[in-house]
N, C-alpha and C. Protein backbone atom coordinates (compact mmCIF):
# COMPACT_ATOMS: atom_id res chain seq x y z
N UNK A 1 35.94 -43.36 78.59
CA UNK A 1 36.77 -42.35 79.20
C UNK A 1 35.95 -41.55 80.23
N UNK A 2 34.72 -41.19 79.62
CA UNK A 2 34.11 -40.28 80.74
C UNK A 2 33.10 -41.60 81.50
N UNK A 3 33.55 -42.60 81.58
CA UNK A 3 32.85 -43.43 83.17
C UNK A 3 34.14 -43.65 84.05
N UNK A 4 34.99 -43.81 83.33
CA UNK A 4 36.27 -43.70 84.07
C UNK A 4 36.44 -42.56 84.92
N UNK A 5 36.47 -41.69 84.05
CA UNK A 5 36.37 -40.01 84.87
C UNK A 5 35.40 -40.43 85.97
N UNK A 6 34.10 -40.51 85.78
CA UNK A 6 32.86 -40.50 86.56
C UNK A 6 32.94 -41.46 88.17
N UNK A 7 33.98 -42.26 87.81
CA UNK A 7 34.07 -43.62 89.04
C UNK A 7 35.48 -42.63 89.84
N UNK A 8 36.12 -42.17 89.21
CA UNK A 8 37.21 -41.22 89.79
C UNK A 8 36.90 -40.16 91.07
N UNK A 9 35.81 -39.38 89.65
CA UNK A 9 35.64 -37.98 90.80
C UNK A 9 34.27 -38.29 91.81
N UNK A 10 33.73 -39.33 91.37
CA UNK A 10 32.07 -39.51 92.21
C UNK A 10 32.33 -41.02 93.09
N UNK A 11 33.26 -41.88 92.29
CA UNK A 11 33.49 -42.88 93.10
C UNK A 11 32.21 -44.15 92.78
N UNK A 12 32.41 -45.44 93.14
CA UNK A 12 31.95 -46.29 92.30
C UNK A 12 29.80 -46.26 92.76
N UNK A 13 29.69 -45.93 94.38
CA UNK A 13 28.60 -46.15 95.30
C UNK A 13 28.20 -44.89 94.41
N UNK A 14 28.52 -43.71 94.66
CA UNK A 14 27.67 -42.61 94.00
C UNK A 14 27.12 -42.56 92.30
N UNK A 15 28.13 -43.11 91.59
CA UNK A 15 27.96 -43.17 89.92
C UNK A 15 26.54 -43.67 89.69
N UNK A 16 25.79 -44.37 90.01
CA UNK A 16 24.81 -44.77 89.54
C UNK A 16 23.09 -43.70 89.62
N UNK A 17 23.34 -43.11 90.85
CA UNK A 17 22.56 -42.63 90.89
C UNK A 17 22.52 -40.71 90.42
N UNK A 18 24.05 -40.46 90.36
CA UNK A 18 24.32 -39.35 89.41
C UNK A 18 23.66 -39.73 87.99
N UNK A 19 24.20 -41.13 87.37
CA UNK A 19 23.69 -41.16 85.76
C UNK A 19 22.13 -41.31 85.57
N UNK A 20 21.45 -41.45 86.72
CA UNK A 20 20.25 -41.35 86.37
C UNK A 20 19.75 -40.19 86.64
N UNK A 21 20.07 -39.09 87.31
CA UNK A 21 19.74 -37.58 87.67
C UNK A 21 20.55 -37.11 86.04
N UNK A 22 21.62 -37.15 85.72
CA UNK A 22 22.04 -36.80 84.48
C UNK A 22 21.27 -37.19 83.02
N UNK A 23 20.48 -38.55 83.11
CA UNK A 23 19.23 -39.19 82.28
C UNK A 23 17.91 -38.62 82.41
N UNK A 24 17.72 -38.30 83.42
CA UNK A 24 16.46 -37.28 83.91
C UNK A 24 16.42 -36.06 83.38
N UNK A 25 17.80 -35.08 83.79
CA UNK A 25 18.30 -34.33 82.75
C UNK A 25 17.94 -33.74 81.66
N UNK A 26 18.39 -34.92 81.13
CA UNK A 26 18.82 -34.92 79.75
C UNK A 26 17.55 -35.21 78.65
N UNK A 27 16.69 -36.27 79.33
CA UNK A 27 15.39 -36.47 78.76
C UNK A 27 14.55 -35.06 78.99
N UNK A 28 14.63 -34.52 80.32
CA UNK A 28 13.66 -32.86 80.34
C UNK A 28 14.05 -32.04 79.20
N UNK A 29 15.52 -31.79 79.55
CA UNK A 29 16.30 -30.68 77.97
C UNK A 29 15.16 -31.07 77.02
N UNK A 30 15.57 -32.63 76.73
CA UNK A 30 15.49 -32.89 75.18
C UNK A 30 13.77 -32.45 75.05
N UNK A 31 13.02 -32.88 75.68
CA UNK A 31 11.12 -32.34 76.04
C UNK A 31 11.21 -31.00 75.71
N UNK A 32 11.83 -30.33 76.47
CA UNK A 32 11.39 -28.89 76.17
C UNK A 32 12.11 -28.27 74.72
N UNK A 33 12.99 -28.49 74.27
CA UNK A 33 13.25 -28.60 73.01
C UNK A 33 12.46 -29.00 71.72
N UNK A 34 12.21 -30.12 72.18
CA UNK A 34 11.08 -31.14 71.45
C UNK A 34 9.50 -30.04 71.82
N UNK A 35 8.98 -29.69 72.47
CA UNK A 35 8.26 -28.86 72.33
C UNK A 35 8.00 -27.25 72.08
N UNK A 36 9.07 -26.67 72.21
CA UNK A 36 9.49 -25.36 71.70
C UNK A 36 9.62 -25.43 69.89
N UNK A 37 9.99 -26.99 69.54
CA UNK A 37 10.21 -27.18 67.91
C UNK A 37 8.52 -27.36 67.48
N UNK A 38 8.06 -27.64 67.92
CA UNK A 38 6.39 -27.96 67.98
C UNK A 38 5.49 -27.02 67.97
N UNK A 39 6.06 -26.17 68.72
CA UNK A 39 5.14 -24.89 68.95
C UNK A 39 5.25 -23.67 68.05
N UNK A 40 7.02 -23.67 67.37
CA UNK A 40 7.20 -22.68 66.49
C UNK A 40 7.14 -23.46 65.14
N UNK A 41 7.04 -24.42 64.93
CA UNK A 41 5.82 -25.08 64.02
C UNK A 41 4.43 -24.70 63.76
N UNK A 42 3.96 -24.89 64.99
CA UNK A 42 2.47 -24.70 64.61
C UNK A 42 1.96 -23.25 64.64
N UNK A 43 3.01 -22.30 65.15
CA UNK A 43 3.08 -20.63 64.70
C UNK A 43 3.05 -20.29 63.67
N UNK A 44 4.44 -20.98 62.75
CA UNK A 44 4.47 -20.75 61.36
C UNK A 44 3.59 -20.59 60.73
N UNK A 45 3.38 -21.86 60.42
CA UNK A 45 1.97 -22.41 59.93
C UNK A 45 2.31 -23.90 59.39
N UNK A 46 1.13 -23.99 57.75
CA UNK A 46 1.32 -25.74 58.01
C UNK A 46 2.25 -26.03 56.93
N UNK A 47 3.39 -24.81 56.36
CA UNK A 47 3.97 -24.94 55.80
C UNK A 47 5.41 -25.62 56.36
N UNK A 48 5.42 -25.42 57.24
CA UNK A 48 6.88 -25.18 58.67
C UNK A 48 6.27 -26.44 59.55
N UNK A 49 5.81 -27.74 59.06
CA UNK A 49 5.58 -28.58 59.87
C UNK A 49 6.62 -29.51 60.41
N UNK A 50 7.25 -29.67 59.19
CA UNK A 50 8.75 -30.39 58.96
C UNK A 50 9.96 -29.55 59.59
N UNK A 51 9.43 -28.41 60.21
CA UNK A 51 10.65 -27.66 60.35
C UNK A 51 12.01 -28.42 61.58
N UNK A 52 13.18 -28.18 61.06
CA UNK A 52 14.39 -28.78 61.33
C UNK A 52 15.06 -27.81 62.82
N UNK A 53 15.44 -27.51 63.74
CA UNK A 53 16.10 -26.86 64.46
C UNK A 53 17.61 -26.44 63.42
N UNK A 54 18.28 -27.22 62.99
CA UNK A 54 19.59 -26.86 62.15
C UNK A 54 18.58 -26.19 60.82
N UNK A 55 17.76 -26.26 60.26
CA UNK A 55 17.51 -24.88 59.36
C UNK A 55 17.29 -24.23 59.82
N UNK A 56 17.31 -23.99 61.00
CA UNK A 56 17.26 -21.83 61.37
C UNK A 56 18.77 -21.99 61.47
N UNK A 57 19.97 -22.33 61.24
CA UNK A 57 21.20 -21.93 61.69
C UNK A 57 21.38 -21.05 60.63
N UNK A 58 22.10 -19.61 60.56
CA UNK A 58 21.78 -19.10 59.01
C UNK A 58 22.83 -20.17 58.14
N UNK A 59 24.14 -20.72 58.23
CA UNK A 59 25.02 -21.31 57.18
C UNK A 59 24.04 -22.45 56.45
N UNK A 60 23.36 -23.10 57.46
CA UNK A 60 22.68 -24.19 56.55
C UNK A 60 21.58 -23.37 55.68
N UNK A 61 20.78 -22.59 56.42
CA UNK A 61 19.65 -21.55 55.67
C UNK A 61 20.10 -21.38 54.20
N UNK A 62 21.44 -20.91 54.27
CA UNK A 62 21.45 -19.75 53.13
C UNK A 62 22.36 -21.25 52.22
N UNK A 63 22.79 -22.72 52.61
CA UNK A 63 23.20 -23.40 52.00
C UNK A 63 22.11 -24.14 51.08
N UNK A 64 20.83 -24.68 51.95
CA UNK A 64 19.94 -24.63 51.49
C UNK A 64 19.19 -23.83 50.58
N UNK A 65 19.29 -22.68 50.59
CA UNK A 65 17.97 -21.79 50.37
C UNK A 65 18.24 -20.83 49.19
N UNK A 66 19.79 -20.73 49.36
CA UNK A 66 20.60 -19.97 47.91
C UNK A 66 21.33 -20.56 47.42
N UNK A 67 22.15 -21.72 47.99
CA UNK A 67 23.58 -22.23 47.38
C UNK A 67 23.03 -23.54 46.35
N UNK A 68 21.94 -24.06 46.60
CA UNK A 68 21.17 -25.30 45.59
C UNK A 68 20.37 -24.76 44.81
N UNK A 69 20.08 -23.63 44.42
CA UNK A 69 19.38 -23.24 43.33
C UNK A 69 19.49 -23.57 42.32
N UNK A 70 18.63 -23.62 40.62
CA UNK A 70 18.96 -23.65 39.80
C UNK A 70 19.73 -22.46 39.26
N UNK A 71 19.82 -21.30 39.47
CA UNK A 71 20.80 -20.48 39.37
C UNK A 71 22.04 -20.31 39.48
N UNK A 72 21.71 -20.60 41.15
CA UNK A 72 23.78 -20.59 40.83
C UNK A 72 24.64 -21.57 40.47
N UNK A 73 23.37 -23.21 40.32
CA UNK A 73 24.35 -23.79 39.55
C UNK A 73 24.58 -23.46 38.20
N UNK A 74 23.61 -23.02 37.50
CA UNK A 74 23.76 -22.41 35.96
C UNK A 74 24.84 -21.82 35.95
N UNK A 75 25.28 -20.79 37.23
CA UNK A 75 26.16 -20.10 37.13
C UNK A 75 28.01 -20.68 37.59
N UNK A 76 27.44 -21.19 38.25
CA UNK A 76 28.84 -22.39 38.44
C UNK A 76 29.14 -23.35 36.93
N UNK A 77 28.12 -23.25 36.51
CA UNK A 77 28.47 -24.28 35.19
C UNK A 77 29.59 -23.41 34.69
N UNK A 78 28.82 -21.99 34.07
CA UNK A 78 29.37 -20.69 33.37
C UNK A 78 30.73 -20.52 33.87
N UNK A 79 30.56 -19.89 34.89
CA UNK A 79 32.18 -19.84 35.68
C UNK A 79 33.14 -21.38 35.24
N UNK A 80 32.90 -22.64 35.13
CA UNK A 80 33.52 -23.51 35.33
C UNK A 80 34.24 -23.52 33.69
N UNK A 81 33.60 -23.28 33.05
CA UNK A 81 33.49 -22.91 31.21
C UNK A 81 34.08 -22.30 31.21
N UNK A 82 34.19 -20.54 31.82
CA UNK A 82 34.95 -19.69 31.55
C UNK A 82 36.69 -20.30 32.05
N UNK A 83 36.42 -20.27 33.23
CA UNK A 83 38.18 -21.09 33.56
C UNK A 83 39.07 -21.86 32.98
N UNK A 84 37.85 -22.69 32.41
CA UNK A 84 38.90 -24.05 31.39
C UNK A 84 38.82 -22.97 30.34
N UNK A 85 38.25 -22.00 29.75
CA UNK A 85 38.69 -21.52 28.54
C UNK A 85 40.12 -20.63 29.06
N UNK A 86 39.98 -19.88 29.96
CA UNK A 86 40.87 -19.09 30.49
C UNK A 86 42.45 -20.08 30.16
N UNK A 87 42.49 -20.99 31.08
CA UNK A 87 43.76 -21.70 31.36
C UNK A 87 43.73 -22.44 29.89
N UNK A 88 42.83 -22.66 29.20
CA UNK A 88 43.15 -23.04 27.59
C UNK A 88 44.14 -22.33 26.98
N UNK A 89 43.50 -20.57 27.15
CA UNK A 89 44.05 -19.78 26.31
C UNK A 89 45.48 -19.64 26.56
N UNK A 90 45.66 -19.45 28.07
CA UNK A 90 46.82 -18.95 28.94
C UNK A 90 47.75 -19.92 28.53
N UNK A 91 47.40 -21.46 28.29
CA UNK A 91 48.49 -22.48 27.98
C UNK A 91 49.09 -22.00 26.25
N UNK A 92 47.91 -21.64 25.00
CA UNK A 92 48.62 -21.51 23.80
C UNK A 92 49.35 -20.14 24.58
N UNK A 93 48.92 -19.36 24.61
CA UNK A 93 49.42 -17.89 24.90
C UNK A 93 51.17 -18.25 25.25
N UNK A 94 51.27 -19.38 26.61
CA UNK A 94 52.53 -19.03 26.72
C UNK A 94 53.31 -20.10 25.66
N UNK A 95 52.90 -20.90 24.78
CA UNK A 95 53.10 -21.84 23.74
C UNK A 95 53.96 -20.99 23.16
N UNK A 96 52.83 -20.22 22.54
CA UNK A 96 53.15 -18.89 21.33
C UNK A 96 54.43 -17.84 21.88
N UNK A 97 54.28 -17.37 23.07
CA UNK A 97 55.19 -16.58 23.42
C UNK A 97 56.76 -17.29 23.54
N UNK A 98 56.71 -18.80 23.55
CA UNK A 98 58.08 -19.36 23.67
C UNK A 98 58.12 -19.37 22.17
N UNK A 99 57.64 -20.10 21.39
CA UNK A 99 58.06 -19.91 20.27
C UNK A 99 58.63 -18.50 19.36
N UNK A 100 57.90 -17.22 20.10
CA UNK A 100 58.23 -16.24 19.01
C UNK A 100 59.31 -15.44 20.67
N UNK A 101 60.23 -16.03 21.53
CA UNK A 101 61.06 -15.94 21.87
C UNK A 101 62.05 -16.50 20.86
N UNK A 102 62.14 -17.84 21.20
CA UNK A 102 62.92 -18.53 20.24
C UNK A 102 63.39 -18.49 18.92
N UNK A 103 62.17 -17.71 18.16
CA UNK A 103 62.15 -17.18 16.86
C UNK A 103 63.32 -16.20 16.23
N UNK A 104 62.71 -15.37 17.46
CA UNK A 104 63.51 -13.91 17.97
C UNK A 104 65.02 -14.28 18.53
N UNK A 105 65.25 -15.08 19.17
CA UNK A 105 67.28 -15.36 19.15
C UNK A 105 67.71 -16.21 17.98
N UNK A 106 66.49 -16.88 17.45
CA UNK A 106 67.19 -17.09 16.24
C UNK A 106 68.03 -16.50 15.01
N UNK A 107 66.62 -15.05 14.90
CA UNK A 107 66.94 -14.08 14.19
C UNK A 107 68.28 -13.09 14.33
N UNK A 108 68.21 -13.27 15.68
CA UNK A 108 69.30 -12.71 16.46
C UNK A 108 70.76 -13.45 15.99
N UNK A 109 70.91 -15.05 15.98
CA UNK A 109 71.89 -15.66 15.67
C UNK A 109 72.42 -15.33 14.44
N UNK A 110 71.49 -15.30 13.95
CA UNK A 110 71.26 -14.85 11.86
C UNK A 110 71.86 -13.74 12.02
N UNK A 111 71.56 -13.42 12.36
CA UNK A 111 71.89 -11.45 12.35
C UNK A 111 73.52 -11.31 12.89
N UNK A 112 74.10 -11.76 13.65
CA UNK A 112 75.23 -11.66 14.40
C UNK A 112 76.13 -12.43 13.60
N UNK A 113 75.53 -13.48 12.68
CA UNK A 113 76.69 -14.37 12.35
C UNK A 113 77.45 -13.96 10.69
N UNK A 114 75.85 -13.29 10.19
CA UNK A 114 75.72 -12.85 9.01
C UNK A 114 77.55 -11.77 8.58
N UNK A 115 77.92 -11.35 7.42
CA UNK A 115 78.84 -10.22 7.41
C UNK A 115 78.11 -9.16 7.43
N UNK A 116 76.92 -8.58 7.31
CA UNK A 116 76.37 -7.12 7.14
C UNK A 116 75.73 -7.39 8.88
N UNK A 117 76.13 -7.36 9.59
CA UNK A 117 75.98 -7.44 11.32
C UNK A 117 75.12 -5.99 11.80
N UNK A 118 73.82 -6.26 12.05
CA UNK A 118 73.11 -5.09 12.27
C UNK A 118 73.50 -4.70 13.83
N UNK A 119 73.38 -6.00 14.41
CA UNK A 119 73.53 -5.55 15.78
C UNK A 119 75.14 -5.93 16.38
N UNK A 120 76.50 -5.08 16.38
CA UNK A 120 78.00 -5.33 16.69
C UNK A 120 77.77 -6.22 18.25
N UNK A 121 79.04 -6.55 17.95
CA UNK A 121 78.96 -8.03 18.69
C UNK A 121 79.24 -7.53 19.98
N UNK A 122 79.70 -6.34 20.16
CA UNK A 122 79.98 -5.85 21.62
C UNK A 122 78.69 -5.30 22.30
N UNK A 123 77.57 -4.96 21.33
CA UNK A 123 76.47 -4.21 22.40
C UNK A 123 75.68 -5.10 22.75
N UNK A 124 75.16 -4.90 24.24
CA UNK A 124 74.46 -5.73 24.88
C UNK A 124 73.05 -5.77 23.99
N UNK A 125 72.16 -7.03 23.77
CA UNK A 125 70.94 -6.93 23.26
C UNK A 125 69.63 -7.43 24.01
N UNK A 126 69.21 -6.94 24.34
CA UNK A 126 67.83 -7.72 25.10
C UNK A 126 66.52 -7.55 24.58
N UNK A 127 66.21 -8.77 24.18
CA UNK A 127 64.88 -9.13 23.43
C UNK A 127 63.87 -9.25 24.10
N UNK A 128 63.59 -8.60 25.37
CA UNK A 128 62.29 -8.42 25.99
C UNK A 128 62.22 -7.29 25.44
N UNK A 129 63.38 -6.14 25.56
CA UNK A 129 62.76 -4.65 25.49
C UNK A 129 63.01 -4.36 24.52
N UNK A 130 62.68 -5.06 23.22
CA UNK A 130 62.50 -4.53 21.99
C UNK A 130 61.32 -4.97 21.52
């Protein structure tokens, strides 16, 4: 796509000698890069020999440098433990709460159908707010 572009706007006689001024370029960038990584290397010291240009970005820094610890995976374990217990509980919890709904209109049926009728058949009853 972009030689297509390139034969378009520069035309076919000029393209060749643009991509080698653009290769020239591109090889200087990459040199002075390549030696600026070299030099704040050998500043550091000889600990920072290996040093990466993408580890100074801070997201990788702090992905590297805090997020792989043995800590916070300890702590991701913990958290991961606590959740499945959470949604454990939360599942009997609403288990239990249907059943002692159900319990509760049962009692209710009992109660209404019975002859000693605690609750008359005309008053409204609602078994949340009791």
């Amino acid at each position: 796509m972009l030689v297509l572009l390139g034969v378009l706007m520069f035309g076919p006689e000029k393209l060749p000698p643009i991509a080698r001024k653009v290769g020239r370029v591109y090889k200087y960038l990459s040199g002075i890069a390549n030696d600026a990584k070299d030099q704040l290397g050998k500043e550091l010291g000889p600990g920072f020999q290996d040093l990466s240009l993408a580890d100074l970005n801070p997201k990788t820094f702090i992905a590297k440098h805090l997020l792989d610890s043995e800590e916070v995976t300890s702590v991701r374990e913990a958290l991961a433990d606590s959740k499945k217990a959470i949604t454990d509980t939360s599942a009997e919890l609403a288990s239990a709460t249907a059943g002692i709904a159900s319990g509760a209109a049962e009692l209710l049926d009992t109660l209404n159908s019975s002859e000693d009728a605690l609750v008359p058949a005309g008053v409204p009853f609602d078994l949340e707010a009791t």
